[in-house]
Protein backbone atom coordinates (compact mmCIF):
# COMPACT_ATOMS: atom_id res chain seq x y z
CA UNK A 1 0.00 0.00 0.00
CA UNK A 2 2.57 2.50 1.13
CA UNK A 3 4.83 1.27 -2.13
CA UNK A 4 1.60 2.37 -4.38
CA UNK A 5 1.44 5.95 -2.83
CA UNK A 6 4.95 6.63 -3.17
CA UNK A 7 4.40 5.47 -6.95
CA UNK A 8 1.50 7.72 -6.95
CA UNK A 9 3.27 10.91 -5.60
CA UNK A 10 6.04 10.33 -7.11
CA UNK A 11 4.42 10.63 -10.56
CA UNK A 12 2.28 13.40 -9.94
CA UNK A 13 5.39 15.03 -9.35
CA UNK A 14 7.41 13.75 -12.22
CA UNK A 15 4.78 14.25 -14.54
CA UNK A 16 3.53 17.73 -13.50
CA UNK A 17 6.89 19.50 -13.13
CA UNK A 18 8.11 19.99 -16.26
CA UNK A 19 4.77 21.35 -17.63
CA UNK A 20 4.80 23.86 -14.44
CA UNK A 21 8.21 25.22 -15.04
CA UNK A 22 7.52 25.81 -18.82
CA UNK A 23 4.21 27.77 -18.06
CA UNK A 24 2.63 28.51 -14.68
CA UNK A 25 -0.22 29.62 -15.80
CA UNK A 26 -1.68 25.83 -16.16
CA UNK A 27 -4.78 25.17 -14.17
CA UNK A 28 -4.51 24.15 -10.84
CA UNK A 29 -6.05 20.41 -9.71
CA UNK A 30 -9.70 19.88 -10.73
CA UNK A 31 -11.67 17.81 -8.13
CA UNK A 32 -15.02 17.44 -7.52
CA UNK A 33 -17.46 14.44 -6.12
CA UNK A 34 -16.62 11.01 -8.57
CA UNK A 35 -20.42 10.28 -7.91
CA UNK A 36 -20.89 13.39 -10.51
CA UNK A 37 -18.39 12.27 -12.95
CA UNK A 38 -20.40 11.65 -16.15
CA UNK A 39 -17.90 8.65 -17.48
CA UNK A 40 -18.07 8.75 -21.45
CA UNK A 41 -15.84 5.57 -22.42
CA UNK A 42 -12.90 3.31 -20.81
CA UNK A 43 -10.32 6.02 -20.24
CA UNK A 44 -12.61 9.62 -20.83
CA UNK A 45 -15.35 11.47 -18.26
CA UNK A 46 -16.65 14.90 -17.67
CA UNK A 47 -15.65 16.50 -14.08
CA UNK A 48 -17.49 19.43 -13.08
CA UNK A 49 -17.88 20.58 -16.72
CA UNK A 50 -14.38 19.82 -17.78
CA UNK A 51 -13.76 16.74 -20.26
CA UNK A 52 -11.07 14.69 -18.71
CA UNK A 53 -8.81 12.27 -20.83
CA UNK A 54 -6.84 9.98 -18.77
CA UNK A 55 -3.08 10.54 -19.23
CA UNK A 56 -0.80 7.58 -20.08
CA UNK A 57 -3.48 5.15 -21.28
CA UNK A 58 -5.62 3.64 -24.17
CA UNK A 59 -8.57 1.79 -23.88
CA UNK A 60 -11.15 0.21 -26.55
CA UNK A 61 -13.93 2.57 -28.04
CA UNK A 62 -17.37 2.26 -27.56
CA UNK A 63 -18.31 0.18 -30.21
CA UNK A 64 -14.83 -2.05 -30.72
CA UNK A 65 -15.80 -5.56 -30.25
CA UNK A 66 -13.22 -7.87 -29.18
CA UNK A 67 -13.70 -11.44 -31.20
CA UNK A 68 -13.21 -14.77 -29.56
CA UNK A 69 -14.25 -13.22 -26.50
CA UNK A 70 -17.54 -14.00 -24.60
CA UNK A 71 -20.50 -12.22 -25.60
CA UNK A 72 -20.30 -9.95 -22.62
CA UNK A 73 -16.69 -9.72 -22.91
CA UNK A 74 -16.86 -8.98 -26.59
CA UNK A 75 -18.15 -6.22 -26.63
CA UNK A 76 -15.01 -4.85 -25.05
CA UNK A 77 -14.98 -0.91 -25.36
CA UNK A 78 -18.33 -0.89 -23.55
CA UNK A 79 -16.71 -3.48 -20.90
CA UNK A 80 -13.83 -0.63 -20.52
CA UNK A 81 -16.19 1.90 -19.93
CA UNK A 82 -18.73 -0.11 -16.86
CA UNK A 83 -14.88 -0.77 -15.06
CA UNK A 84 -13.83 3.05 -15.00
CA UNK A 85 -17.42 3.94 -13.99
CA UNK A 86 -17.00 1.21 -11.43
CA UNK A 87 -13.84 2.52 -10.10
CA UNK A 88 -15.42 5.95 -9.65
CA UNK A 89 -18.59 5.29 -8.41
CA UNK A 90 -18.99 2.38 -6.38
CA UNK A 91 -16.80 3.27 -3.78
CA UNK A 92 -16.94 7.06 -4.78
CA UNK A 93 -14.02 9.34 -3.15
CA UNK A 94 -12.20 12.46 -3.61
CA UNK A 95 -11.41 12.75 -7.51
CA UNK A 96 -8.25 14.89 -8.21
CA UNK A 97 -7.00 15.52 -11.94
CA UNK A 98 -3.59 16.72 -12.25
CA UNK A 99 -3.34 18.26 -15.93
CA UNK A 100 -0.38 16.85 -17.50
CA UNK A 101 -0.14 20.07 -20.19
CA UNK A 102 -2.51 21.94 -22.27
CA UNK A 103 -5.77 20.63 -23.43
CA UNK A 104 -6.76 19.37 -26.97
CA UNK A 105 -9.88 19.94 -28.39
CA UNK A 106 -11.57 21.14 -25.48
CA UNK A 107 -10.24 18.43 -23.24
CA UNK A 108 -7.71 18.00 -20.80
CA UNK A 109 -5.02 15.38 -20.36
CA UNK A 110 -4.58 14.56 -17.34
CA UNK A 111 -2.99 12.23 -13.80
CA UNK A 112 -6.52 11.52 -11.49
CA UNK A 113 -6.34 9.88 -8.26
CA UNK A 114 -9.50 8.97 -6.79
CA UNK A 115 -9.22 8.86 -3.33
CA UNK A 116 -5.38 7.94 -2.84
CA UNK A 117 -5.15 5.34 -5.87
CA UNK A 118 -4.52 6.04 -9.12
CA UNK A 119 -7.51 5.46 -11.55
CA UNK A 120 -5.42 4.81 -14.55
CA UNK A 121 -3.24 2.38 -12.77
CA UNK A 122 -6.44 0.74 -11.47
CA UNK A 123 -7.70 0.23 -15.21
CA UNK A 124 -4.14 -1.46 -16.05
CA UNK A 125 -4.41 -4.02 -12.81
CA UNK A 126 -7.72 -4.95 -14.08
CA UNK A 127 -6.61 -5.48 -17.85
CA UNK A 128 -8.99 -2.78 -18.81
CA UNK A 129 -6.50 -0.39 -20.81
CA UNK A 130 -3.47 -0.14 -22.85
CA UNK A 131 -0.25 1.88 -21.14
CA UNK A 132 1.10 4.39 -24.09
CA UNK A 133 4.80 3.67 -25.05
CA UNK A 134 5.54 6.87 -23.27
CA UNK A 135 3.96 6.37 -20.38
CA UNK A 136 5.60 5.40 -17.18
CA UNK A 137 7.76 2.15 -16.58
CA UNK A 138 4.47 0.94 -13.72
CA UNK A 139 1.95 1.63 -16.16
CA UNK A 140 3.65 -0.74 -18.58
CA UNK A 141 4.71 -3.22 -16.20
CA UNK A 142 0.91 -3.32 -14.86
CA UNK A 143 -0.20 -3.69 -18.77
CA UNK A 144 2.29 -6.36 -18.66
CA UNK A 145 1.48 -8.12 -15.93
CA UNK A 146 -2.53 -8.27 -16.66
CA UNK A 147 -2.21 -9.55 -19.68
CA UNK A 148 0.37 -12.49 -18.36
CA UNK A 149 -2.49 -13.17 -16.24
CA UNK A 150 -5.04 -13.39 -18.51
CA UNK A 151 -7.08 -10.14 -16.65
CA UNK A 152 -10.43 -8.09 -18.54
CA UNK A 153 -8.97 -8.02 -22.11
CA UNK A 154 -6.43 -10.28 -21.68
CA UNK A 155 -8.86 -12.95 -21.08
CA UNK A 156 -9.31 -13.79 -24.84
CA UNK A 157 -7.54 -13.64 -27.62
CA UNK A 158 -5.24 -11.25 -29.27
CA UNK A 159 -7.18 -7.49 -29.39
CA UNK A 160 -6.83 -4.62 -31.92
CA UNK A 161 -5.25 -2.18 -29.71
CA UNK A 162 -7.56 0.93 -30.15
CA UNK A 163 -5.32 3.15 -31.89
CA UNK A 164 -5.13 0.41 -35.12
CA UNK A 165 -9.21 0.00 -34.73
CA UNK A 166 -9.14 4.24 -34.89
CA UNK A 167 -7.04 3.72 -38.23
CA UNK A 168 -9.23 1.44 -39.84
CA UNK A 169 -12.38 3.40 -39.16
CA UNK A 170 -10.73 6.24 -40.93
CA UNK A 171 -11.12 4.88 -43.99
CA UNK A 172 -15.00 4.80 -43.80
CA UNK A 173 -16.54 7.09 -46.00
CA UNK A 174 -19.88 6.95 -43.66
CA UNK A 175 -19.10 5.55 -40.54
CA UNK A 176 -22.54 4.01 -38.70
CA UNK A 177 -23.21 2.26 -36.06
CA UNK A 178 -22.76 -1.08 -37.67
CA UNK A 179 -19.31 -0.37 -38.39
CA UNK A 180 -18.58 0.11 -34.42
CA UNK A 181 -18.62 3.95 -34.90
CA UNK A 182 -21.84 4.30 -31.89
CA UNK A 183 -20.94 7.82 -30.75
CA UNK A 184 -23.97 9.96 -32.11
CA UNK A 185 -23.62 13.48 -32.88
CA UNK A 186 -26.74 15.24 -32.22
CA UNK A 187 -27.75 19.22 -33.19
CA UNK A 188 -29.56 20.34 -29.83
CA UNK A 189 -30.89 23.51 -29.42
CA UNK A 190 -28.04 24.96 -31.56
CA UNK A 191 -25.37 22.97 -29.95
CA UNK A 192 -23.47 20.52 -31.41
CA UNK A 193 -23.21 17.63 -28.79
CA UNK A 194 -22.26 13.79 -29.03
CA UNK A 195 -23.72 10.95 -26.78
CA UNK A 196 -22.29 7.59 -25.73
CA UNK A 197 -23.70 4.21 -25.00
CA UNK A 198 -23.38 5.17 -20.92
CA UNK A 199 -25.41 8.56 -21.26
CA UNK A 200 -29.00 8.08 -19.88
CA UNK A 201 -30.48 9.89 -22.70
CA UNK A 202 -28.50 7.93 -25.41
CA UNK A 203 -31.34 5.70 -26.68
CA UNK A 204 -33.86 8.94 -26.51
CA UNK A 205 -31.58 10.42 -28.60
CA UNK A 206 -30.71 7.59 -31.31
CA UNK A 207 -34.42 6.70 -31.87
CA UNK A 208 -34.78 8.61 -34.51
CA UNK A 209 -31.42 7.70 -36.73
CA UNK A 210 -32.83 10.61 -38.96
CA UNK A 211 -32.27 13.04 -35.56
CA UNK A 212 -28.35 11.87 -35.52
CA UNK A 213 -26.30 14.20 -38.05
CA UNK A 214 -23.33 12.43 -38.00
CA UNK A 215 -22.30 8.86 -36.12
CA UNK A 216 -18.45 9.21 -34.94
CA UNK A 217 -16.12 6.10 -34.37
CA UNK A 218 -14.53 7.69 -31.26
CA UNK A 219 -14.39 11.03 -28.93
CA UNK A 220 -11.16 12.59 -30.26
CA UNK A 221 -12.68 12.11 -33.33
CA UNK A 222 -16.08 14.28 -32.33
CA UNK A 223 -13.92 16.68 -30.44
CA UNK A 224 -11.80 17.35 -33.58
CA UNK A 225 -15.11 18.50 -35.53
CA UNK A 226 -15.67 20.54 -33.06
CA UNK A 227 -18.29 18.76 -31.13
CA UNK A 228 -18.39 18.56 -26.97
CA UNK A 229 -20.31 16.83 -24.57
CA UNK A 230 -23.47 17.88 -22.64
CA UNK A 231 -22.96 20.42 -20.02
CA UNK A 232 -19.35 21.53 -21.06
């Protein structure tokens, strides 16, 4: 336990330095109550208005299906996205999100610890994510070490790591839903939002395929055009 906190600190501080010293005008910490946090897919959730990307990791998309899997386990993006919400909510504690530099497309890249564990770190235990090659040595020694053990993803077969699956959805002309690209960009009172599968309204809002203006493969990729998330 003590061994994971000084991990913890010590890469806040790593991590956060260098981006201080070059410009101290970043933000400071965002926090706010995890039971709040409005989790969009495995490694992405809105904090108190702000759009939070997980620094460090990867995980599946919405829609990427994982073959030779289980059924439930298949469908592996949405399995991504239940474990962060479960790591947030069901024993909900203080969130913290250290920025790791400025944001991109609206959102911000950052280290979050909920309570005094780190969420991303969490994800890897459980073989729900990816570590970048630039993150970290942990991060890719806990990648590592789930998937020797056969954890979450791991449990199957081989997977398309999620930046390949982006690649080959950029080659679709029309990307829909049937094509794993589930993220539905909706015009709403002037404002150009996009849902996920975990947003309450998402079904009220996909009804009516005629309401959706454009279907988006993943949440960089909405972000990009210019489209944000409800209540940003």
């Amino acid at each position: 336990m003590w061994a994971r906190r000084l991990l913890l600190m010590t890469a806040f501080t790593l991590t956060t330095q260098p981006f201080l010293a070059a410009d101290a005008r970043l933000p400071s910490p965002i926090t706010g109550d995890p039971k709040i946090a409005s989790v969009f897919d495995g490694d992405s959730f809105t904090l108190d208005g702000q759009s939070i990307k997980l620094a460090g990791i990867d995980a599946p998309e919405l829609g990427q299906v994982c073959p030779h899997h289980s059924e439930r386990e298949g469908r592996c993006g949405l399995m991504a996205a239940y474990e962060l919400r479960k790591r947030l909510q069901l024993e909900p504690r203080p969130l913290r999100c250290w920025p790791q530099g400025p944001g991109r497309d609206g959102a911000v890249v950052a280290t979050c610890a909920a309570g005094e564990d780190d969420v991303a770190m969490q994800l890897l235990d459980a073989g729900y994510a990816f570590a970048l090659a630039e993150a970290q040595i942990d991060y890719r020694l806990a990648e590592e070490k789930a998937r020797t053990a056969g954890l979450g993803l791991w449990a199957g077969s081989a997977i398309t790591p999620p930046w390949a699956w982006r690649g080959d959805r950029k080659k679709l002309k029309e990307p829909t839903p049937e094509q794993g690209c589930v993220i539905a960009g909706v015009a709403d009172q002037g404002a150009r939002l996009y849902y996920g599968s975990l947003d309450a309204d998402y079904g009220a809002k996909t009804a009516d395929r005629q309401a959706v203006e454009r279907w988006f493969c993943s949440d960089d990729e909405a972000r990009a055009a210019g489209w944000r998330r409800p209540g940003e």
